[in-house]
N, C-alpha and C. Protein backbone atom coordinates (compact mmCIF):
# COMPACT_ATOMS: atom_id res chain seq x y z
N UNK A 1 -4.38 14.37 -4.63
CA UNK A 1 -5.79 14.18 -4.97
C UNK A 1 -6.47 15.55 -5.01
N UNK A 2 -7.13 15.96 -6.01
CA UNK A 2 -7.68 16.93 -6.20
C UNK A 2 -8.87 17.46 -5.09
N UNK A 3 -9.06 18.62 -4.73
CA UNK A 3 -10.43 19.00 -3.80
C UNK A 3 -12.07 18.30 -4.27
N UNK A 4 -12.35 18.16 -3.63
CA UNK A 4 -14.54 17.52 -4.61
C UNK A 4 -14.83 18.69 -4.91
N UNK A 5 -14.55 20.17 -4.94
CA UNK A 5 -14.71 20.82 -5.68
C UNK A 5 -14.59 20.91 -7.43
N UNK A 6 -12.88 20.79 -7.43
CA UNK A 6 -12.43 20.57 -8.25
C UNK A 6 -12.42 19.50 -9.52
N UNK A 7 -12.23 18.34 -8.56
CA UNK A 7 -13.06 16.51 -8.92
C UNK A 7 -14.21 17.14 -9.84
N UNK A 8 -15.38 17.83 -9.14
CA UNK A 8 -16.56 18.04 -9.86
C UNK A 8 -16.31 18.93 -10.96
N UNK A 9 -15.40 20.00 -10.77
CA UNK A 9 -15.29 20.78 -12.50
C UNK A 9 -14.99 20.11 -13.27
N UNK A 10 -13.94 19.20 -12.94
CA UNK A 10 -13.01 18.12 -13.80
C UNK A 10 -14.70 17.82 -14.60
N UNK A 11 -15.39 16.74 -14.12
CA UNK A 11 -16.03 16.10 -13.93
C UNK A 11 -17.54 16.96 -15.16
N UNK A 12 -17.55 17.82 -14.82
CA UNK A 12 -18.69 18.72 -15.41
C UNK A 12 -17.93 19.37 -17.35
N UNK A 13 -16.29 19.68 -16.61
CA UNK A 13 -15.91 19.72 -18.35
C UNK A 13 -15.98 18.60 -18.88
N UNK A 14 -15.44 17.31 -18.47
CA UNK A 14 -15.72 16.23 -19.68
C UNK A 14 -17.19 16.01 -20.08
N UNK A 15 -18.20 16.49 -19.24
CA UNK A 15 -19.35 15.95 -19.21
C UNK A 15 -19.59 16.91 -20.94
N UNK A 16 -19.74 18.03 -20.57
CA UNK A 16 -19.77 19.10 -21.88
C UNK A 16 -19.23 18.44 -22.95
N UNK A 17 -18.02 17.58 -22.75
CA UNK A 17 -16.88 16.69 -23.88
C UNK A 17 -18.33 16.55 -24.79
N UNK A 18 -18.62 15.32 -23.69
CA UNK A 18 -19.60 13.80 -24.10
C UNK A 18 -20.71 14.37 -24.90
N UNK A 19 -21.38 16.04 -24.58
CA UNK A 19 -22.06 16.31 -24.71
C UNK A 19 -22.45 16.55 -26.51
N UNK A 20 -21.34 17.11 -26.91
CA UNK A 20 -20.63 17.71 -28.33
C UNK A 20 -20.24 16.35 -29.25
N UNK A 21 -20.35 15.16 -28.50
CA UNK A 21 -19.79 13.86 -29.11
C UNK A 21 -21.85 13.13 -29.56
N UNK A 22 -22.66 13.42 -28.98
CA UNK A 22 -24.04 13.37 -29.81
C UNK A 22 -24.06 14.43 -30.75
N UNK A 23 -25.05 13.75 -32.00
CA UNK A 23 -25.39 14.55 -32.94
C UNK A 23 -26.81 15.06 -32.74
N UNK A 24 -27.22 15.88 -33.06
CA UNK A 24 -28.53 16.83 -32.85
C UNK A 24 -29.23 15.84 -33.60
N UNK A 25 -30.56 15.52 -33.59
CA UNK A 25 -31.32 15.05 -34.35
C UNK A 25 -31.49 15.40 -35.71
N UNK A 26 -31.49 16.93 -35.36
CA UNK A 26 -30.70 17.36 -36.96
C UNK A 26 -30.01 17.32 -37.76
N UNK A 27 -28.87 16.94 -37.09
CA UNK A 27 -27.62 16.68 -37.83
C UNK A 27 -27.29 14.96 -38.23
N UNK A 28 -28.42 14.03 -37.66
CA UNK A 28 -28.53 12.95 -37.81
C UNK A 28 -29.21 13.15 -39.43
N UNK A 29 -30.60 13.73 -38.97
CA UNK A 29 -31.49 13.89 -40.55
C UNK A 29 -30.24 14.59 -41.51
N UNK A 30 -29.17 15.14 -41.58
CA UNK A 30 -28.19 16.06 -42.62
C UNK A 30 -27.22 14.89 -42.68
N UNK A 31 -27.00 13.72 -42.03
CA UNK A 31 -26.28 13.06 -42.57
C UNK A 31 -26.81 11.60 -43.54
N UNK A 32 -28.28 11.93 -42.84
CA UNK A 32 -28.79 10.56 -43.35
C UNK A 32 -29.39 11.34 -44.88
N UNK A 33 -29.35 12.51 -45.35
CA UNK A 33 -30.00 12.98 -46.25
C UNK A 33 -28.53 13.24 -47.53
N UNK A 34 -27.56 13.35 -46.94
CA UNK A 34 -26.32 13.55 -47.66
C UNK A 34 -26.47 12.06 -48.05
N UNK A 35 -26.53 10.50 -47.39
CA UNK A 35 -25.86 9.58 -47.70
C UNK A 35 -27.62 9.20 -48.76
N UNK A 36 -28.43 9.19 -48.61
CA UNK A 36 -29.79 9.23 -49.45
C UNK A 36 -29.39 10.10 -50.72
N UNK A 37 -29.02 10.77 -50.69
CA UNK A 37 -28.89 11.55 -52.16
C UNK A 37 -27.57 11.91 -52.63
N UNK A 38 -26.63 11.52 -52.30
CA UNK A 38 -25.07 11.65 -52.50
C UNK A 38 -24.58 10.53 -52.80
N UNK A 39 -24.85 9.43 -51.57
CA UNK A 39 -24.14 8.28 -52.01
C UNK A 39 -24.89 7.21 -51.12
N UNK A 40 -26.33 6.71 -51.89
CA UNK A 40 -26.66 5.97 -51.17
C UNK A 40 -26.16 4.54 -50.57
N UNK A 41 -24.92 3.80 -50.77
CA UNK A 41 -24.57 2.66 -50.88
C UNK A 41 -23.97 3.55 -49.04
N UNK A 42 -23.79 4.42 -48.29
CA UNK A 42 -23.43 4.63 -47.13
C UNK A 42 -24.77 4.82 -46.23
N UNK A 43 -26.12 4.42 -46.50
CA UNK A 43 -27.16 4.65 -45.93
C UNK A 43 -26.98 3.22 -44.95
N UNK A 44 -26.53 2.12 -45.39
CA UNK A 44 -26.79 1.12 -44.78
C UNK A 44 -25.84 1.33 -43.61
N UNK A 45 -24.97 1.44 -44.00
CA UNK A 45 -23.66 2.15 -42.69
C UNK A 45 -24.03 2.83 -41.71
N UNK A 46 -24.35 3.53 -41.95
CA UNK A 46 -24.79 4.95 -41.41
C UNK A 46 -25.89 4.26 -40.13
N UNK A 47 -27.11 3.82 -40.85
CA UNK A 47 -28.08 3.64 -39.82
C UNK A 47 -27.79 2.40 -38.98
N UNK A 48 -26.77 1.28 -39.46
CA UNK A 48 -26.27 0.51 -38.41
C UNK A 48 -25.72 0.95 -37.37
N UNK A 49 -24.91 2.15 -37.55
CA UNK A 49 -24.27 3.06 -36.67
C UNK A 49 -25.25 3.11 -35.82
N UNK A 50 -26.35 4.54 -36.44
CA UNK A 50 -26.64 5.52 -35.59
C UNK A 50 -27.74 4.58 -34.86
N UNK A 51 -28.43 3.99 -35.64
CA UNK A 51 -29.78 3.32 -34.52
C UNK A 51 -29.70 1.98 -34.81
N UNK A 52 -28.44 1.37 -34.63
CA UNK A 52 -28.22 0.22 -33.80
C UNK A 52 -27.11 0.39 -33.37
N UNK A 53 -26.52 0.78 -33.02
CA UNK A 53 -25.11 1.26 -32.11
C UNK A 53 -24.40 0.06 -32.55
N UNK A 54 -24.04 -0.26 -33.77
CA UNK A 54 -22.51 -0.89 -34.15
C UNK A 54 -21.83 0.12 -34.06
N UNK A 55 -20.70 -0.64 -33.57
CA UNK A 55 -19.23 0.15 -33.40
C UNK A 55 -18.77 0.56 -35.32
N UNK A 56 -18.72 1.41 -35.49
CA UNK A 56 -18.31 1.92 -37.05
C UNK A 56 -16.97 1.24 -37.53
N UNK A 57 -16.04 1.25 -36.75
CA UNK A 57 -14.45 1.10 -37.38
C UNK A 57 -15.02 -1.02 -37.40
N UNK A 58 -15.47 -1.44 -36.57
CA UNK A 58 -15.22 -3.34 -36.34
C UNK A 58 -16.29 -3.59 -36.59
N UNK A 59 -17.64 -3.65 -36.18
CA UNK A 59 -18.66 -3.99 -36.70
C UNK A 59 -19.84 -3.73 -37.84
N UNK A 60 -20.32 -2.69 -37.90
CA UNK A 60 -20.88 -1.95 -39.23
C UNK A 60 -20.62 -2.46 -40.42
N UNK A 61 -18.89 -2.40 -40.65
CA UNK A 61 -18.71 -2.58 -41.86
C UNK A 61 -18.58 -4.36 -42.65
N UNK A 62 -18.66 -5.13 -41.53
CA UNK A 62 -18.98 -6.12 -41.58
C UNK A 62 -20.01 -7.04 -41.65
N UNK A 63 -20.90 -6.55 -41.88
CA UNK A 63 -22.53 -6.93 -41.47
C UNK A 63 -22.74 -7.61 -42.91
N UNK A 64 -23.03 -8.59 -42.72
CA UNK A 64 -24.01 -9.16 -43.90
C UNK A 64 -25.70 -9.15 -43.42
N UNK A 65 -26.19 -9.33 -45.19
CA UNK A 65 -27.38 -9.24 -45.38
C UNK A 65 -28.22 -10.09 -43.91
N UNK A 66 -27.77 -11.75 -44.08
CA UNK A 66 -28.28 -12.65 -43.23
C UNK A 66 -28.05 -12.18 -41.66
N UNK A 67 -27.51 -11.54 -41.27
CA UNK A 67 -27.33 -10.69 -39.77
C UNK A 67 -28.36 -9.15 -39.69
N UNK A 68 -29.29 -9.08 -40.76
CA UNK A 68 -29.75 -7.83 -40.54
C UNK A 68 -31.54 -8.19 -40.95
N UNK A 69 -32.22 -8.37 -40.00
CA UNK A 69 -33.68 -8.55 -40.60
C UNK A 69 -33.99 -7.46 -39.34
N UNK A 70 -35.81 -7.34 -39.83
CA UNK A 70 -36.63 -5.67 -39.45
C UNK A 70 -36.85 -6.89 -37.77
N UNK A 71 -36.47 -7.82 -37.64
CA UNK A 71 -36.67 -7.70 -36.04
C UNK A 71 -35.42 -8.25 -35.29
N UNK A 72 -34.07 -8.47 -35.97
CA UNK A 72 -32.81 -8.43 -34.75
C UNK A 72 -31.49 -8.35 -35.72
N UNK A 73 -30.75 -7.85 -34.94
CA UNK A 73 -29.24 -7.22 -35.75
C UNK A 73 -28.25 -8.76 -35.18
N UNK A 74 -28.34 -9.60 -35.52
CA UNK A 74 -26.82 -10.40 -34.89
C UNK A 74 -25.87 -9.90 -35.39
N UNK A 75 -25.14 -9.57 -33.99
CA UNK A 75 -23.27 -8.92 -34.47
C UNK A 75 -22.41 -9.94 -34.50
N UNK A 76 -21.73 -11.23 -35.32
CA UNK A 76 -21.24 -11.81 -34.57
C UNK A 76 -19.88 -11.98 -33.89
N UNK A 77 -19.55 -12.75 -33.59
CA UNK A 77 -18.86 -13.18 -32.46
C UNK A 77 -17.05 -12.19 -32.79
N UNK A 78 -16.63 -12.41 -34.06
CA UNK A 78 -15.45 -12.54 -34.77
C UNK A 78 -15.58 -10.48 -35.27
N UNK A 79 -16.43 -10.24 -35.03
CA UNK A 79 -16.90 -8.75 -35.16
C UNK A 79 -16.61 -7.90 -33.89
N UNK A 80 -17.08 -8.89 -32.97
CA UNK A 80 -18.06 -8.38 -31.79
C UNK A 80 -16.41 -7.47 -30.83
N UNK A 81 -16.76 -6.60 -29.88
CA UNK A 81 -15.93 -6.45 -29.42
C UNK A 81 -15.42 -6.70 -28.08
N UNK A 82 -16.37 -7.76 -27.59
CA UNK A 82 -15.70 -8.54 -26.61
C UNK A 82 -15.64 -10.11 -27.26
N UNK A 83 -16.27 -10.29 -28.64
CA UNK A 83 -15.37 -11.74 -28.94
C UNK A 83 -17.04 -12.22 -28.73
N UNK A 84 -17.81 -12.20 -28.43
CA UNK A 84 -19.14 -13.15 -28.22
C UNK A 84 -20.23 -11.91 -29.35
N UNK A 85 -21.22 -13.31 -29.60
CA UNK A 85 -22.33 -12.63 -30.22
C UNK A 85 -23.72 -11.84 -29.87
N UNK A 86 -23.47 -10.97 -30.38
CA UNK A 86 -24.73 -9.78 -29.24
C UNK A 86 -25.81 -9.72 -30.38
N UNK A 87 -26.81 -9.82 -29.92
CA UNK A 87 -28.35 -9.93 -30.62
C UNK A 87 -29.03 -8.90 -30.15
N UNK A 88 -28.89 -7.67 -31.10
CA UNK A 88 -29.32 -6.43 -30.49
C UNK A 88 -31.39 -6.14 -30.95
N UNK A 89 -32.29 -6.33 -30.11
CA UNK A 89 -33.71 -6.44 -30.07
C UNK A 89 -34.12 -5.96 -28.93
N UNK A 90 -35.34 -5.34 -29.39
CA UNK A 90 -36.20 -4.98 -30.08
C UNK A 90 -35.40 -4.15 -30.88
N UNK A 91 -36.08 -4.09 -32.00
CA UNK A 91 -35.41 -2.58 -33.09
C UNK A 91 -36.65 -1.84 -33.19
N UNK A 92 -36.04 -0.46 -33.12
CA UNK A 92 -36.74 1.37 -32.98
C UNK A 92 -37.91 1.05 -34.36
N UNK A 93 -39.08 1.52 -34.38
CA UNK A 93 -39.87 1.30 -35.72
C UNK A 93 -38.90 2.43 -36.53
N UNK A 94 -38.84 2.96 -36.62
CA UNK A 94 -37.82 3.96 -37.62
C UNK A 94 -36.53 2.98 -38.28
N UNK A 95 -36.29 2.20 -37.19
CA UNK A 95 -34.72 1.72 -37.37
C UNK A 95 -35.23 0.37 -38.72
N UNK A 96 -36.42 -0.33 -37.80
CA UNK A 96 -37.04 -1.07 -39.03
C UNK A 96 -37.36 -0.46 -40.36
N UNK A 97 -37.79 0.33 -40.44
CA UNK A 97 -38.44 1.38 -41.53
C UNK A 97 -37.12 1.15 -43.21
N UNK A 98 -35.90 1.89 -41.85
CA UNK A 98 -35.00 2.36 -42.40
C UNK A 98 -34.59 0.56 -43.13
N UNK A 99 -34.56 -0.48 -42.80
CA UNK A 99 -34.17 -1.80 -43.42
C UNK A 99 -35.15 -2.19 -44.29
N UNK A 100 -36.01 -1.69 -44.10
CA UNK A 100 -36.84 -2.60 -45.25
C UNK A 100 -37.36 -1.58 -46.55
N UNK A 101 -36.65 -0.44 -46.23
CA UNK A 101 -36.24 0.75 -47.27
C UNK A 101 -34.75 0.56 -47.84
N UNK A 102 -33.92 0.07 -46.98
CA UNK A 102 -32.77 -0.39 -47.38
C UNK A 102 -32.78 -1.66 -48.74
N UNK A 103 -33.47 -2.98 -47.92
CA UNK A 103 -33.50 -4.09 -48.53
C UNK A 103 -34.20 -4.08 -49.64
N UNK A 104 -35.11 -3.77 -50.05
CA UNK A 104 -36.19 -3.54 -51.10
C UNK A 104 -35.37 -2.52 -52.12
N UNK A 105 -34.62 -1.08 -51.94
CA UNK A 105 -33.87 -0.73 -52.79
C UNK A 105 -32.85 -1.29 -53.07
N UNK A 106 -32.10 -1.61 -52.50
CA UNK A 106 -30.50 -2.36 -52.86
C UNK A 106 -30.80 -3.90 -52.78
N UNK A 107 -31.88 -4.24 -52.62
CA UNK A 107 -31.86 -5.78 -52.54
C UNK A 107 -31.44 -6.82 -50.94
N UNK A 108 -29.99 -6.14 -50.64
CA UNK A 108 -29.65 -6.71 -49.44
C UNK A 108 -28.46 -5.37 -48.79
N UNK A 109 -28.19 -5.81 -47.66
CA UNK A 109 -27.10 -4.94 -47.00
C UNK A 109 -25.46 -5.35 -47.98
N UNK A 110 -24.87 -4.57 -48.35
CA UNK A 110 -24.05 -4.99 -48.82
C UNK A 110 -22.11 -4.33 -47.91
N UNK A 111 -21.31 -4.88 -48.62
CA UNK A 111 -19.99 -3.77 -47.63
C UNK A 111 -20.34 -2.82 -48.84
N UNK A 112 -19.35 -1.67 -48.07
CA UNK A 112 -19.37 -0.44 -49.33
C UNK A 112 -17.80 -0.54 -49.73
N UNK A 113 -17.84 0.08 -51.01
CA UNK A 113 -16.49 -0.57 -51.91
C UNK A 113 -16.11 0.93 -51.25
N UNK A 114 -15.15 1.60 -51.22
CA UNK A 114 -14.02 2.84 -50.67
C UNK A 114 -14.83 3.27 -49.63
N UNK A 115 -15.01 2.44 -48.89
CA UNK A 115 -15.71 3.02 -47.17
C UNK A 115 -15.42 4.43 -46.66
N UNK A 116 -13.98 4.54 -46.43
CA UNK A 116 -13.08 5.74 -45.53
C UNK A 116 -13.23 6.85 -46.80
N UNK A 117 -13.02 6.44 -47.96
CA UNK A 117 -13.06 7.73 -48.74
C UNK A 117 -14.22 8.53 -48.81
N UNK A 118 -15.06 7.29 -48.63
CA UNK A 118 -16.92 8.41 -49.00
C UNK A 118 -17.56 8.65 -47.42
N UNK A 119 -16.64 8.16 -46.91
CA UNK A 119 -17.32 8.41 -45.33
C UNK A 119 -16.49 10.19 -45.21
N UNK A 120 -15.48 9.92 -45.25
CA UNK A 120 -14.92 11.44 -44.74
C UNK A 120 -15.75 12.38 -45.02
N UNK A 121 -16.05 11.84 -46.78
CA UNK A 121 -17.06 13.48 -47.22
C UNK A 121 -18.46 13.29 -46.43
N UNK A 122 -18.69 12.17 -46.19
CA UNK A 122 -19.84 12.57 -45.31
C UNK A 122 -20.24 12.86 -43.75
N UNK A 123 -18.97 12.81 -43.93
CA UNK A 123 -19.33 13.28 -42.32
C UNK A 123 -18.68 15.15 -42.13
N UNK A 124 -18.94 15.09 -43.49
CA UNK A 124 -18.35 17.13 -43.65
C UNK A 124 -20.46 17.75 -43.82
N UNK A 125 -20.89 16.29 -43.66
CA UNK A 125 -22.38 16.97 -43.90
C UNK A 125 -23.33 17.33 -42.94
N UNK A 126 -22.47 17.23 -41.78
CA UNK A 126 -23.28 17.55 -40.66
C UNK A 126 -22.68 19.23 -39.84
N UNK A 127 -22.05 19.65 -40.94
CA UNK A 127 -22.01 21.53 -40.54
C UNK A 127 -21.14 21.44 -39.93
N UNK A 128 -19.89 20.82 -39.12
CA UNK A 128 -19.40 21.05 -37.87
C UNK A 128 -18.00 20.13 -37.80
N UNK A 129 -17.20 20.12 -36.96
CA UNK A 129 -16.30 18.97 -36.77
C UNK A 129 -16.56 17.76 -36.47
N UNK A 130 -16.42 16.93 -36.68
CA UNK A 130 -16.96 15.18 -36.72
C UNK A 130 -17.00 14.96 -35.14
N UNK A 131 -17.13 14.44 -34.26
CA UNK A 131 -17.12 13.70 -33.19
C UNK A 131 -16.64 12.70 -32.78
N UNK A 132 -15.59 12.12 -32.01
CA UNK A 132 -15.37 11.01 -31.99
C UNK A 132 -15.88 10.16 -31.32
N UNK A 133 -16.31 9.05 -32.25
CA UNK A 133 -17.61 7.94 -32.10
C UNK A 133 -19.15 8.58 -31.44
N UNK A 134 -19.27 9.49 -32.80
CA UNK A 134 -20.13 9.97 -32.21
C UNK A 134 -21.88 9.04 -32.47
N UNK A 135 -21.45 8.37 -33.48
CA UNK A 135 -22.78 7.47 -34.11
C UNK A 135 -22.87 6.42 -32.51
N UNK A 136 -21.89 5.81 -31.99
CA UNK A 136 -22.47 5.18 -30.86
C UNK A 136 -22.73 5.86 -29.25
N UNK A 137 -22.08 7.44 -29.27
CA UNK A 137 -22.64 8.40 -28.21
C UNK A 137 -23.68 8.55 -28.34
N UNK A 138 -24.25 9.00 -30.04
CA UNK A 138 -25.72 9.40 -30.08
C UNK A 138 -26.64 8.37 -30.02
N UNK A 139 -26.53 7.04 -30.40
CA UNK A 139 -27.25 5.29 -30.10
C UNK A 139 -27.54 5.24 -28.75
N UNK A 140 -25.84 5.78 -27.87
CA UNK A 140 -26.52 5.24 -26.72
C UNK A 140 -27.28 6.32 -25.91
N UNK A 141 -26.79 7.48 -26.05
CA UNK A 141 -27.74 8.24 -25.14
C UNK A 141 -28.96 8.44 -25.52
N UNK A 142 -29.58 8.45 -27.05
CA UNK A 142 -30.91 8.73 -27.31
C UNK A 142 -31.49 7.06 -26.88
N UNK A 143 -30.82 6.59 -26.80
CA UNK A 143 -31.91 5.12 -25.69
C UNK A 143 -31.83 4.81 -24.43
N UNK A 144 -30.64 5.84 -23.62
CA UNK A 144 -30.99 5.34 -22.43
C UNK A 144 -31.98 6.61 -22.35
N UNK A 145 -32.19 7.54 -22.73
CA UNK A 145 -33.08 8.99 -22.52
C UNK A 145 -35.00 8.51 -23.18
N UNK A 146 -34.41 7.77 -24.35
CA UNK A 146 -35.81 6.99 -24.35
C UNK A 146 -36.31 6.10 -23.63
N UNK A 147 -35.96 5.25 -23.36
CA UNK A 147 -36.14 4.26 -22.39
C UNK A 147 -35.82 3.96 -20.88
N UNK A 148 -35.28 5.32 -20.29
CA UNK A 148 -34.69 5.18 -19.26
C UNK A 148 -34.47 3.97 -18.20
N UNK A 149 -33.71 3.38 -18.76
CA UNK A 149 -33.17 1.62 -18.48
C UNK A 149 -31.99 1.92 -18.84
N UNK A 150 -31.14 1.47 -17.90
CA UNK A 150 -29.60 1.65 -18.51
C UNK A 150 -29.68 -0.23 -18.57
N UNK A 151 -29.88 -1.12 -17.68
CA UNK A 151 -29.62 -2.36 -18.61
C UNK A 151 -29.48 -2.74 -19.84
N UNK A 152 -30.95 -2.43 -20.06
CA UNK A 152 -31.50 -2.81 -21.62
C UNK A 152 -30.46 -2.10 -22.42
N UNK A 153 -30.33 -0.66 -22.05
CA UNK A 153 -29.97 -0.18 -22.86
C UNK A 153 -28.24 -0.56 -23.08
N UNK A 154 -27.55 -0.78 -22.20
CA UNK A 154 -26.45 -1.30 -21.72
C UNK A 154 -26.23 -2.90 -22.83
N UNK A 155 -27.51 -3.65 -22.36
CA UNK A 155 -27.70 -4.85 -23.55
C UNK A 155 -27.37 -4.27 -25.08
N UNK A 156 -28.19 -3.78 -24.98
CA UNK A 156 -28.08 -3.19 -26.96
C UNK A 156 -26.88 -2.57 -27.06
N UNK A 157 -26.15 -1.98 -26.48
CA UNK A 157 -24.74 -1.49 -26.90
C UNK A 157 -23.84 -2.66 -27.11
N UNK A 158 -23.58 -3.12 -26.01
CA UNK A 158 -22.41 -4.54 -25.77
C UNK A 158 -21.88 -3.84 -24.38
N UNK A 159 -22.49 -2.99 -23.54
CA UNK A 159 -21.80 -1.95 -22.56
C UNK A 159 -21.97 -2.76 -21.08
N UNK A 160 -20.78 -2.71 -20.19
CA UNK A 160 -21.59 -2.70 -19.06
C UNK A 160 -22.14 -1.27 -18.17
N UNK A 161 -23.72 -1.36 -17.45
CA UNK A 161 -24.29 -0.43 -16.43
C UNK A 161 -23.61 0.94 -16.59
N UNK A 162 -22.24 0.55 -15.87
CA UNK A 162 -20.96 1.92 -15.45
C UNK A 162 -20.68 2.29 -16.18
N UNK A 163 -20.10 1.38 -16.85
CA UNK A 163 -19.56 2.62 -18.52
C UNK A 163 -20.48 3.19 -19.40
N UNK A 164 -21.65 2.95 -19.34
CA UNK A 164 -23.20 3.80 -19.50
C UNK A 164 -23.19 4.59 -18.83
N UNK A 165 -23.57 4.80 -17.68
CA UNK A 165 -23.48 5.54 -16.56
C UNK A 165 -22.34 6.62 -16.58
N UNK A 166 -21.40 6.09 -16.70
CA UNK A 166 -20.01 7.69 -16.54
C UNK A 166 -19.85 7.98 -18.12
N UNK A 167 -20.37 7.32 -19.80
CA UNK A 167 -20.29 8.52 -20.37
C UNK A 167 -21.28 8.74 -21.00
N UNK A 168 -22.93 8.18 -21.07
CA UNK A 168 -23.48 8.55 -21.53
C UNK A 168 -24.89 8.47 -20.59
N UNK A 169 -25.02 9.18 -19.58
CA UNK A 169 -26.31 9.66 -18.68
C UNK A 169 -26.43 11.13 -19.01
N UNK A 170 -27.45 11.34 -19.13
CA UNK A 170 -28.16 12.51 -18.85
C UNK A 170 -27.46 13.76 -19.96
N UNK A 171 -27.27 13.42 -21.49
CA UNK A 171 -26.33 13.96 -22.21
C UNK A 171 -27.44 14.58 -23.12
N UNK A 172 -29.21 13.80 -23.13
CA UNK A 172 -29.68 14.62 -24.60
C UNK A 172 -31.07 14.31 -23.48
N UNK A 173 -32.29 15.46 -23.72
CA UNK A 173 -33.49 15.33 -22.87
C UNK A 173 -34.07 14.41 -23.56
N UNK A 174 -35.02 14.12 -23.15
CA UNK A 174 -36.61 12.67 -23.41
C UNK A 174 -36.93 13.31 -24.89
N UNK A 175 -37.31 14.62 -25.36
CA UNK A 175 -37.60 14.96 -26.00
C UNK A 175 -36.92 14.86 -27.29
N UNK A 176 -35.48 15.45 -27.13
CA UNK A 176 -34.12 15.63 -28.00
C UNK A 176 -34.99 13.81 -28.90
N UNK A 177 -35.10 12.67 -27.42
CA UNK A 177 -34.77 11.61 -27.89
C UNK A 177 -35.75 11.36 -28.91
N UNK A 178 -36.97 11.62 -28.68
CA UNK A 178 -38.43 10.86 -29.23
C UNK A 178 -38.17 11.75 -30.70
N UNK A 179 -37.35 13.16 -30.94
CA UNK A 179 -37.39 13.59 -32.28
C UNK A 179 -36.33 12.15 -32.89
N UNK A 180 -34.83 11.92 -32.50
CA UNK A 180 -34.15 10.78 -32.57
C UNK A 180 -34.73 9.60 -33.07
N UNK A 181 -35.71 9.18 -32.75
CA UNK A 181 -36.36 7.87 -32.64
C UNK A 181 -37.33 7.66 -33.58
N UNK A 182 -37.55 9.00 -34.06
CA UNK A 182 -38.90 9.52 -35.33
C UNK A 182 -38.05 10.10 -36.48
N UNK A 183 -36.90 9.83 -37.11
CA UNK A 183 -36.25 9.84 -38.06
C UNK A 183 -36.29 8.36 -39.24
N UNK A 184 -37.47 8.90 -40.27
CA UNK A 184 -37.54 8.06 -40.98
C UNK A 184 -37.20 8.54 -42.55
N UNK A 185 -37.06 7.21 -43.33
CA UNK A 185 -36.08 7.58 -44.68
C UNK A 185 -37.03 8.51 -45.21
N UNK A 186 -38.19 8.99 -45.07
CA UNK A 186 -38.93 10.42 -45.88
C UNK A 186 -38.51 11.56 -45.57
N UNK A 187 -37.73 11.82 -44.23
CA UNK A 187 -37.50 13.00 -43.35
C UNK A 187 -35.43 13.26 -43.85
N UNK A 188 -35.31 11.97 -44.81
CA UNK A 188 -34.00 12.44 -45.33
C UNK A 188 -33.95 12.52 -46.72
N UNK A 189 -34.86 13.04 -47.49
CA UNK A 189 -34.64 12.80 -49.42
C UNK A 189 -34.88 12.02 -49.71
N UNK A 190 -35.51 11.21 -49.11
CA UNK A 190 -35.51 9.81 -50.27
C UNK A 190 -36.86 9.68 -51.01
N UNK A 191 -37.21 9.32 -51.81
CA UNK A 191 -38.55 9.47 -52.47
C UNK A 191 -39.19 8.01 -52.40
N UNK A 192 -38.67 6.72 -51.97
CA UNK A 192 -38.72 5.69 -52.13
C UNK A 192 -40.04 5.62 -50.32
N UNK A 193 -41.17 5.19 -50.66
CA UNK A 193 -41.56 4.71 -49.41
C UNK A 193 -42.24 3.13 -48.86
N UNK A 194 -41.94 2.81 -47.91
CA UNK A 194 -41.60 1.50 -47.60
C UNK A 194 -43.50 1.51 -47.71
């Protein structure tokens, strides 16, 4: 067993990991502005990700229209990744913004036809090496940092408390979050306003 010295370096490098696995608010606006003017049919993706914390690889890409209105995301059950249906509410006014800028241009949420192919290039649009799962690191820490509630916030993931707690506490400040939370489709190229 390692010294509690040691325990704690351990402990402080992964933390740095977790840290590099959020995207800057900036680099949120550079990806949501690549998929707005590059290839908008990945906007709907994208913001299910980032500000509703679907899991990208099982849920996201599964979403129909009828599972996505401006006041609750049902994930369901056959998606979900413990197998039950999570009803993720209240939604961020931005996150609304972003759906009824969605729905009104494209009509409804749709799948995207070559998902993995147009995703790779976009995720070369955020300057840097990709992150792994970084769209639900950055979901969950910019809401437990907004809302400082790990329940709630724990609710809206599909997470329990602890596994909130050991990888995403104290990873982006209050501030980092409220820029996070004020990302709307004008602040990424889009000319279209809701």
């Amino acid at each position: 067993m390692p010294s509690k010295a040691k325990r704690k370096q351990i402990m402080e490098a992964k933390r740095g990991r977790r840290k590099l696995q959020v995207l800057t608010p900036a680099e949120v606006k550079k990806l949501l502005t690549y998929c707005e003017t590059e290839e908008p049919t990945l906007t709907p993706y994208a913001c299910l990700c980032v500000f509703g914390g679907l899991r990208p690889e099982r849920e996201a890409p599964n979403m129909i229209d009828e599972d996505i209105t401006a006041e609750a995301i049902t994930v369901p059950e056959e998606f979900a990744k413990d197998n039950e249906t999570r009803i993720i509410e209240p939604l961020s006014p931005n996150f609304i913004k972003w759906i009824k800028h969605i729905k009104k241009r494209d009509g409804s949420f749709q799948t995207v036809a070559n998902l993995k192919r147009k995703w790779i290039k976009a995720k070369k649009s955020i300057g840097r090496d990709w992150p792994h799962d970084c769209l639900r690191h950055s979901f969950c820490s910019y809401y437990l940092a907004a809302h400082e509630n790990a329940a709630k916030t724990a609710l809206q993931a599909g997470h329990t408390e602890s596994i909130l707690f050991k990888h995403y506490r104290k990873l982006v400040k209050k501030e980092q979050a409220e820029k996070f939370w004020n990302i709307y489709p004008e602040d990424a190229g889009t000319q279209f306003q809701v």
